[in-house]
Protein backbone atom coordinates (compact mmCIF):
# COMPACT_ATOMS: atom_id res chain seq x y z
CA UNK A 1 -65.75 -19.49 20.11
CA UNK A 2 -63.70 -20.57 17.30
CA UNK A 3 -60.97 -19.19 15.34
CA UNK A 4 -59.33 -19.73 12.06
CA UNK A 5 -56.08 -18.57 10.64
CA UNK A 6 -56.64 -16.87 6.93
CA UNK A 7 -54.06 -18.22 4.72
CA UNK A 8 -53.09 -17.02 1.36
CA UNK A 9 -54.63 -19.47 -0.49
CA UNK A 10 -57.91 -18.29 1.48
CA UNK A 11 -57.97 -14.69 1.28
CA UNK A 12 -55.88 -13.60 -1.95
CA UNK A 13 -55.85 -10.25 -1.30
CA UNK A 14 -53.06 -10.79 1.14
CA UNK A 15 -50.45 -10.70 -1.54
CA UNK A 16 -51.64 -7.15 -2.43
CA UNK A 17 -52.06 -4.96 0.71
CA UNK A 18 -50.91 -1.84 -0.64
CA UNK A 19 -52.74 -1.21 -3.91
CA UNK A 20 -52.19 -3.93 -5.63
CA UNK A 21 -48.56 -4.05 -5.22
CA UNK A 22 -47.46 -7.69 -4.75
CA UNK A 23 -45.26 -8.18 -1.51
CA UNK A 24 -44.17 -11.64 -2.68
CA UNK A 25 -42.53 -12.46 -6.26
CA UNK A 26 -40.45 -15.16 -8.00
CA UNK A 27 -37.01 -15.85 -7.41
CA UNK A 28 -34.14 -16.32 -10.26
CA UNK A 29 -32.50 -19.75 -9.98
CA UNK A 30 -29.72 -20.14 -7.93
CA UNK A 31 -26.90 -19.95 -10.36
CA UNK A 32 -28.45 -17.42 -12.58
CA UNK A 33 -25.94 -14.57 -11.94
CA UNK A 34 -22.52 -16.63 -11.87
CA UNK A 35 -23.96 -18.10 -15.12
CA UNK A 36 -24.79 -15.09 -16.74
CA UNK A 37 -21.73 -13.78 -15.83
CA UNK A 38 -19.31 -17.05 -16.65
CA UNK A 39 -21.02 -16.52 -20.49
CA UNK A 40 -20.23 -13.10 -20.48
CA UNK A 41 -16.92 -13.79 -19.59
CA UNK A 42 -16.57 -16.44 -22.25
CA UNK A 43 -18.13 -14.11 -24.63
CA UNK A 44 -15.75 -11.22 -24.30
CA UNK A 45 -12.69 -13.96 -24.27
CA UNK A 46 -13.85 -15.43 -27.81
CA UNK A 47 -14.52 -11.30 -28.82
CA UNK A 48 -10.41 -11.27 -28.06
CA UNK A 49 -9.47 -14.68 -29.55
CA UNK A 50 -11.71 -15.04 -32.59
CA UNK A 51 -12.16 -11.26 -33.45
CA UNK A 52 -9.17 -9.87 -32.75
CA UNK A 53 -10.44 -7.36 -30.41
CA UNK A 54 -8.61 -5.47 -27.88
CA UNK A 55 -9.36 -6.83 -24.36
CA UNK A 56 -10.53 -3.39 -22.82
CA UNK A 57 -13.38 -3.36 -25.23
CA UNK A 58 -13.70 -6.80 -25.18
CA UNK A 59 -13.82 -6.81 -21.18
CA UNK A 60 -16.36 -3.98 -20.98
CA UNK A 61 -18.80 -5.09 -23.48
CA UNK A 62 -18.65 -8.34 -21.27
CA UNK A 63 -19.15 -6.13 -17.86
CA UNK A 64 -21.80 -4.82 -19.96
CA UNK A 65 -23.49 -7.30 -21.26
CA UNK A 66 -23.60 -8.98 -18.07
CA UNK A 67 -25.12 -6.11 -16.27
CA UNK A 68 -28.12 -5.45 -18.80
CA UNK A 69 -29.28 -9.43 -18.66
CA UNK A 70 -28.86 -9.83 -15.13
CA UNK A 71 -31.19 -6.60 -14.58
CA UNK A 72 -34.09 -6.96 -17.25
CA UNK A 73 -33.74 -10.75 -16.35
CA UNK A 74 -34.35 -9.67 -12.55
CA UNK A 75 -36.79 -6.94 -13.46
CA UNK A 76 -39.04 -9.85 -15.37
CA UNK A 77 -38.87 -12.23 -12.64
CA UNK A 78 -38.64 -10.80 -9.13
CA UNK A 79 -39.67 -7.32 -9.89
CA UNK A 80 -37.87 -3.34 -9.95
CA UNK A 81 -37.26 -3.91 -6.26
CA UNK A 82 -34.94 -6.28 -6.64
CA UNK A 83 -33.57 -5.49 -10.14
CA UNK A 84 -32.53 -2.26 -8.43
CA UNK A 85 -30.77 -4.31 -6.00
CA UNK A 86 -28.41 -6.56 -8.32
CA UNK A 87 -28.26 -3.63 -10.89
CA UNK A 88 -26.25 -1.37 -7.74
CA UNK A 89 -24.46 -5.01 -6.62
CA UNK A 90 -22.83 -5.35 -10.46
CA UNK A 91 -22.21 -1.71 -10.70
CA UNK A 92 -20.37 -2.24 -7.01
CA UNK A 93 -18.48 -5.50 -8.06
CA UNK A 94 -17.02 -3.94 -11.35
CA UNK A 95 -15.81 -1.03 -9.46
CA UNK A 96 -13.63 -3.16 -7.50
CA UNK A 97 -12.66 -5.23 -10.31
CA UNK A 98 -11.98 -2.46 -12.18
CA UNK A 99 -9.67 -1.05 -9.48
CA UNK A 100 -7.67 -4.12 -9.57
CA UNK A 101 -6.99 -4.08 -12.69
CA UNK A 102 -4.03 -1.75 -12.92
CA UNK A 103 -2.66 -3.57 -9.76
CA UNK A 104 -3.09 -7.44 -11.38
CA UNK A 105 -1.34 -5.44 -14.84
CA UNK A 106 1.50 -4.29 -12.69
CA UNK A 107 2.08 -7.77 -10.76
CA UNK A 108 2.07 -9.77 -14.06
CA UNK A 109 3.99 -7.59 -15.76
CA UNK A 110 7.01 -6.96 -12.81
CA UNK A 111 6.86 -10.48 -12.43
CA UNK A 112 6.95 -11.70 -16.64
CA UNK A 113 9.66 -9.77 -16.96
CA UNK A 114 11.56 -9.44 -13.74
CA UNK A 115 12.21 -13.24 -13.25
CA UNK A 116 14.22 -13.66 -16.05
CA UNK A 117 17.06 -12.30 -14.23
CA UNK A 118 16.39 -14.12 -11.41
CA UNK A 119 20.05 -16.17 -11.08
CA UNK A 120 22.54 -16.56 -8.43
CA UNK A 121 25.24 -13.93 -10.53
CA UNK A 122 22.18 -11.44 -10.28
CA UNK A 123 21.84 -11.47 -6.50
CA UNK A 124 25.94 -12.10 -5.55
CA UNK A 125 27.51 -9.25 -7.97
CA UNK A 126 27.68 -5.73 -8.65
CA UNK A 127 27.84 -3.88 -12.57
CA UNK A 128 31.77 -2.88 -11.67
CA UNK A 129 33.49 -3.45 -15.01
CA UNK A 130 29.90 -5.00 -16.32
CA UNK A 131 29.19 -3.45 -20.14
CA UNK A 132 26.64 -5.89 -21.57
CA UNK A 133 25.13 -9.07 -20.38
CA UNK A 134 25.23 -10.23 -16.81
CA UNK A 135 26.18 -8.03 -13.60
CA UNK A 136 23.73 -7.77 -10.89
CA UNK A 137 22.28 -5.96 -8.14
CA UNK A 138 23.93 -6.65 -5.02
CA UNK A 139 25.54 -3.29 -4.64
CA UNK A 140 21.91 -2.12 -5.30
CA UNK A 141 20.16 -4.30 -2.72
CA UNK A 142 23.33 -3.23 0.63
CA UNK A 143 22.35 0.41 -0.29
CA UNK A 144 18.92 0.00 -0.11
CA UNK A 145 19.05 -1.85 3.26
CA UNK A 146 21.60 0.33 4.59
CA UNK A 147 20.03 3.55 3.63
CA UNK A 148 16.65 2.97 4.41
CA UNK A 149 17.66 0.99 7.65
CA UNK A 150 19.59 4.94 9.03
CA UNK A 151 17.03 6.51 7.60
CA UNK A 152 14.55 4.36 10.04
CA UNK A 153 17.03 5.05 13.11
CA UNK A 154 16.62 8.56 12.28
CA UNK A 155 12.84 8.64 12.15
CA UNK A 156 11.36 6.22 14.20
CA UNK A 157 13.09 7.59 17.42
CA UNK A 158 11.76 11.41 15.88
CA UNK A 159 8.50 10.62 15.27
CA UNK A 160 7.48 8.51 18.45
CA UNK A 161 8.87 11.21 20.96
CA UNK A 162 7.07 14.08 18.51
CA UNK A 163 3.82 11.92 18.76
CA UNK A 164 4.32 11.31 23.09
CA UNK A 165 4.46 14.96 23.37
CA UNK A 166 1.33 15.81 21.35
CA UNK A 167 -0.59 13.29 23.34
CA UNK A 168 0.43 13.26 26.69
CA UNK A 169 2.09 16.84 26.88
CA UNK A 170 0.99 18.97 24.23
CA UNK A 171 -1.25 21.73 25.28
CA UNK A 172 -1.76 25.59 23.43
CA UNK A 173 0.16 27.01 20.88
CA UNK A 174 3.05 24.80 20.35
CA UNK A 175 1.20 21.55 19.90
CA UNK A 176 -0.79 22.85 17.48
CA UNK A 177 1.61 24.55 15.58
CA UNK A 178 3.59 21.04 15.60
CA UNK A 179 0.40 19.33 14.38
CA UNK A 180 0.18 21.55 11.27
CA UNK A 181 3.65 21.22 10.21
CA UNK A 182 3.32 17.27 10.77
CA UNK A 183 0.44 17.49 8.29
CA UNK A 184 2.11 20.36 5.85
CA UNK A 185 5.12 17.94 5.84
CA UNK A 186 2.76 14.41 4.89
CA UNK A 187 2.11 16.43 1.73
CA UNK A 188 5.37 17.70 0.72
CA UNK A 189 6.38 15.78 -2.64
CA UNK A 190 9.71 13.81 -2.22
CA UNK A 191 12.14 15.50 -4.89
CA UNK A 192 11.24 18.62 -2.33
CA UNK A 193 12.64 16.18 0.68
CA UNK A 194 15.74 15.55 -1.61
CA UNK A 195 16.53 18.99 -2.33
CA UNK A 196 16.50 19.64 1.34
CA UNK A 197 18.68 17.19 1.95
CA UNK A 198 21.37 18.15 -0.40
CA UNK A 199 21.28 21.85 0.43
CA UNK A 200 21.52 20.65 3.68
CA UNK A 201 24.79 18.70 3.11
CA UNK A 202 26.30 21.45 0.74
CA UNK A 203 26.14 23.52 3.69
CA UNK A 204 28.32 21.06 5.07
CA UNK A 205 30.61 18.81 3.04
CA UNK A 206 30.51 21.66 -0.37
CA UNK A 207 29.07 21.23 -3.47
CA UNK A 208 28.43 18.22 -5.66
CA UNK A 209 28.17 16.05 -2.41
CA UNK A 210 26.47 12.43 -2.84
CA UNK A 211 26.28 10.46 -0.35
CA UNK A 212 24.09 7.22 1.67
CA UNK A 213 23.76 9.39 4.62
CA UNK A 214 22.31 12.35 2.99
CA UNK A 215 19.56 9.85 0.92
CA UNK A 216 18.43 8.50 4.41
CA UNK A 217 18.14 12.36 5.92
CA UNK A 218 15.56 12.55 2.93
CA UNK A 219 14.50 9.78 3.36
CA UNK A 220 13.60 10.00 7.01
CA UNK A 221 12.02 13.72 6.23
CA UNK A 222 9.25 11.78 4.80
CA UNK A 223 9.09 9.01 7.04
CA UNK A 224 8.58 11.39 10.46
CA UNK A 225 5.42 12.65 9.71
CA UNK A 226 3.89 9.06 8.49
CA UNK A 227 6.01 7.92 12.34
CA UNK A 228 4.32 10.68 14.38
CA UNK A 229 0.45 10.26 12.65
CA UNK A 230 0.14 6.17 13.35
CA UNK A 231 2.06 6.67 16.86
CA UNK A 232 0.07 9.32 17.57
CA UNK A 233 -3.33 7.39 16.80
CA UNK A 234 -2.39 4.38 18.52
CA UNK A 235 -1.48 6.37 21.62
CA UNK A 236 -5.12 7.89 21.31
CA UNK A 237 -6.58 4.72 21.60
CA UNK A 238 -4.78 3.81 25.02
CA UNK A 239 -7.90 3.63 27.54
CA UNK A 240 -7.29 6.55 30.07
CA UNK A 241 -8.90 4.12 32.88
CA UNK A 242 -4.85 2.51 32.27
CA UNK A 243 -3.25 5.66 32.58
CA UNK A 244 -5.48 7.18 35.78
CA UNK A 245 -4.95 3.13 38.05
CA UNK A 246 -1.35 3.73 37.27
CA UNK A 247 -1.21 7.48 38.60
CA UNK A 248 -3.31 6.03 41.29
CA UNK A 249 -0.33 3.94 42.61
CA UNK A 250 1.59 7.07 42.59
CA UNK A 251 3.60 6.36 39.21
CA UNK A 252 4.89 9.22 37.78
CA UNK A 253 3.88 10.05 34.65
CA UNK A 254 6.76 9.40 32.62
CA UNK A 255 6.94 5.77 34.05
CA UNK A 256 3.34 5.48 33.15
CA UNK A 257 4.47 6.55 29.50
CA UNK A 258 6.62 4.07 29.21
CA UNK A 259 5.76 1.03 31.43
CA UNK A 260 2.44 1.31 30.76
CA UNK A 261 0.86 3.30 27.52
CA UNK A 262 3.93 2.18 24.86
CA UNK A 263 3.70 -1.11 25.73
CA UNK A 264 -0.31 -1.50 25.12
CA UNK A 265 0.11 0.53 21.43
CA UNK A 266 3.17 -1.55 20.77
CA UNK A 267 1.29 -3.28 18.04
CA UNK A 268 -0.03 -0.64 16.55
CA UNK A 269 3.57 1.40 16.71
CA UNK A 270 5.22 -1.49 15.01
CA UNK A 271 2.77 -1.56 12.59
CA UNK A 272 3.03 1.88 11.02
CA UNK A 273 6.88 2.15 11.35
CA UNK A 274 6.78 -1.27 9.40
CA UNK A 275 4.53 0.65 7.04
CA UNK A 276 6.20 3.52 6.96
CA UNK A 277 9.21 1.88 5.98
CA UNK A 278 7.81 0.02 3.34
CA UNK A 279 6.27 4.00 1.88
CA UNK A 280 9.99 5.08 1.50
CA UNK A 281 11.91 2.15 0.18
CA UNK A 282 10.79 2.77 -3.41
CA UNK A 283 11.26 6.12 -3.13
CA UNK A 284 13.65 7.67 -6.03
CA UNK A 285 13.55 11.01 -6.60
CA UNK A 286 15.13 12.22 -3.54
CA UNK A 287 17.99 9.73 -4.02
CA UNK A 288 18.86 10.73 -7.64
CA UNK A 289 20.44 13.93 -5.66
CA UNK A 290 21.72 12.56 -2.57
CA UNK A 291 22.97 9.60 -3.30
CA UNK A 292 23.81 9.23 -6.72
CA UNK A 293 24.61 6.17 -8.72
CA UNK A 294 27.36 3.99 -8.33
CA UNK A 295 28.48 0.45 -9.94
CA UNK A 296 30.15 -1.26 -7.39
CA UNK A 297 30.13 -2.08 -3.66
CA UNK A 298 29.94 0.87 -1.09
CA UNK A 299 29.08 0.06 2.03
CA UNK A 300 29.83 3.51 4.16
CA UNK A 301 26.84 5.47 3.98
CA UNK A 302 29.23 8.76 4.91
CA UNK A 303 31.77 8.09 1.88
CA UNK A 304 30.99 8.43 -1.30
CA UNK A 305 28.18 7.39 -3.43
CA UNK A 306 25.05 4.64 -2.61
CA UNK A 307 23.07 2.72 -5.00
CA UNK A 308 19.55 1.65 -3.97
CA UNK A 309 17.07 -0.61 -6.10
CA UNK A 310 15.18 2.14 -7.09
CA UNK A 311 17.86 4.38 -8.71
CA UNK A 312 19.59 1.07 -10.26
CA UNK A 313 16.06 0.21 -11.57
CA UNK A 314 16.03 4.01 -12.82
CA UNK A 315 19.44 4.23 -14.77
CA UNK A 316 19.24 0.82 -16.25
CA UNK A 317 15.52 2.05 -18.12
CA UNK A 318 16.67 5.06 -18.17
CA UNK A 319 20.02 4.72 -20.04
CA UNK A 320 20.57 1.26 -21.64
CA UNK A 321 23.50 1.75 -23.44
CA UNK A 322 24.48 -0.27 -26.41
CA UNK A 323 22.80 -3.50 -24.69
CA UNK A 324 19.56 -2.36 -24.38
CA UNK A 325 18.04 -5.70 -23.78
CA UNK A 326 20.61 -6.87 -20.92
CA UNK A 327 19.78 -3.41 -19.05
CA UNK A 328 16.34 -3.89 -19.68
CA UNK A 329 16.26 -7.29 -17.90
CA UNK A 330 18.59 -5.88 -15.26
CA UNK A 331 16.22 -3.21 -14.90
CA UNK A 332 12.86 -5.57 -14.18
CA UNK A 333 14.60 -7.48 -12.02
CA UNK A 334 15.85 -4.99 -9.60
CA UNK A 335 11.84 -3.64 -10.04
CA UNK A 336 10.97 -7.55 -8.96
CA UNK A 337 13.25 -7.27 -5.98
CA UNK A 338 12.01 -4.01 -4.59
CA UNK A 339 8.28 -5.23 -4.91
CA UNK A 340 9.15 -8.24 -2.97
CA UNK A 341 10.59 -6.45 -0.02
CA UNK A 342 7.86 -4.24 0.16
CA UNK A 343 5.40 -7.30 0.05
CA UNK A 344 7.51 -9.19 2.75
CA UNK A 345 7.69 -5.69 4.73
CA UNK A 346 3.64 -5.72 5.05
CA UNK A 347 3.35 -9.36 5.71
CA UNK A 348 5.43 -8.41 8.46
CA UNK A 349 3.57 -5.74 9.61
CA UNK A 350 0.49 -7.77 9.89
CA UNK A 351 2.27 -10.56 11.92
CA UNK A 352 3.38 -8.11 14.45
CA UNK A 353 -0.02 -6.55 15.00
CA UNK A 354 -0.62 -9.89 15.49
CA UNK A 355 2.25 -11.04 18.06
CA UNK A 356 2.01 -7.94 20.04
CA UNK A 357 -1.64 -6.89 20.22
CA UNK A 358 -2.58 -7.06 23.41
CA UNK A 359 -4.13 -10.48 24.72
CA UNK A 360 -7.76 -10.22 25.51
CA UNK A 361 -9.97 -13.08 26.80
């Protein structure tokens, strides 16, 4: 007995099994869609050079333009299957691009006109006895550190202990009643942190108080609940097969806490304190009315007033005086600053989820 193997060119009607619906079609060439969409780029940039166009218009005809070829290009070639496909893949692609935009606008813009001030005088002095041109931010910068570093010491330890209990201890009533204030309190908009803050100190020091310590109670109001919510889910994701061999050597519990389960989520602790950190620094609002403004160097968060980036940022846009351009410059520059610590403060987090992850083979 013999057999043979029917091959397309032998039996056409393989192509079109299902009612003469082909199951194979052409192909566009390889660089079809980066070319189409290089001319389309070209052809919105001449649209904004030659014609004088603004470049949103000129960017979405381009988007546009791009998406219609591509498609009845695809449609004519390889069919509505997948025309479909690279039609959803453009409309996909733009999204993103077109949620980068406002972050790209920001960077360029911080950065055009931030670096101008960018000079030894601007990072080494205060605006004590400064009027017009010059004076700097260093007063600025010491608050910031020193504020948000107290308001960290007043969170971190807070939050983890608050996020131990709900996972290893909390049980009933109380846990879940701690849960929904931790959530109510993620919400809460920060002017509402500040204003609890300085009532709080009124209470204490009288009114018109202002100062460093009361910004990093505010400060750290907003910071506990972002503490306790990434402690609490790294905790969650300690295997209980580590916790149940170390109660199996007779460990109490508490040892096992802490000898055992912090140690494996150390990563992922470090992380969203890092994180958190980075959420508050910019933070203004609830510093306007606890800490105040200040020109020159204070450096005791319980005396007095305490200048941060933010606020300096603030007043200098805010009220430029008779030199509008010198506060303006001042003003973008301590805006580049703050966006530079909050970059290095996530590089940082990723390096220690890195370092402290826990080693696997």
């Amino acid at each position: 007995m013999s057999t043979s193997l029917t091959t397309p060119e032998r039996d056409p009607d393989l192509h079109t099994p299902l009612g003469g619906v082909s199951l194979t079609a052409g192909q566009l060439p390889r660089g079809a869609a980066p070319g189409t969409l290089v001319a389309a780029a070209v052809a919105g940039l001449l649209l904004w050079l030659l014609a004088g166009w603004a470049v949103v218009p000129c960017a979405l005809l381009a988007a546009a333009s791009y998406v219609v070829i591509v498609y009845t290009w695809s449609r004519a070639v390889e069919g509505p299957r997948k025309a479909t496909d690279r039609f959803v893949t453009a409309l996909v692609s733009g999204a993103f691009l077109l949620a980068l935009l406002p972050l790209v606008s920001v960077i360029v813009t911080v950065v055009s006109r931030g670096a101008a001030r960018f000079d030894a005088e601007f990072f080494t002095n205060s605006m004590l006895g400064v009027t017009g041109e010059g004076g700097g931010i260093y007063h600025a910068m010491m608050g910031t550190l020193i504020i948000t570093g107290l308001a960290t010491l007043i969170s971190v330890p807070i939050g983890m202990l608050t996020a131990i209990y709900l996972v290893e201890y909390g049980r009933g009533k109380l846990a879940k009643a701690i849960t929904f204030f931790v959530d109510v309190m993620t919400g809460i908009p920060s002017i509402v942190a500040g204003l609890f803050a300085y009532a709080l100190f009124v209470m204490m020091f009288g009114p018109g108080v202002r100062m460093g310590l009361a910004g990093a109670v505010a400060l750290s109001v907003l910071m506990i609940p972002t503490v306790v919510r990434s402690t609490e889910e790294m905790l969650k994701l300690v295997p209980n097969e580590l916790r149940e061999a170390s109660y199996a050597l007779a460990v109490p519990k508490w040892r096992t806490i802490l000898k055992v389960v912090l140690p494996t989520a150390l990563a992922g602790i470090a992380t969203g304190v890092t994180l958190a950190i980075a959420r508050v620094i910019g933070e203004t609002a609830p510093l306007l009315v606890t800490a105040g403004l200040t020109d020159g160097d204070n450096f005791d968060p319980t005396d007095g007033r305490m200048t941060t980036l933010s606020v300096f940022s603030y007043y200098e846009y805010q009220s430029p005086g008779l030199f509008a351009e010198a506060s303006f410059d001042r003003a973008w520059g301590a805006a580049l600053v703050l966006m530079i610590i909050v970059m290095l403060l996530n590089l940082v987090a990723r390096v220690i989820s890195k370092l402290f992850a826990p080693k696997t083979r």
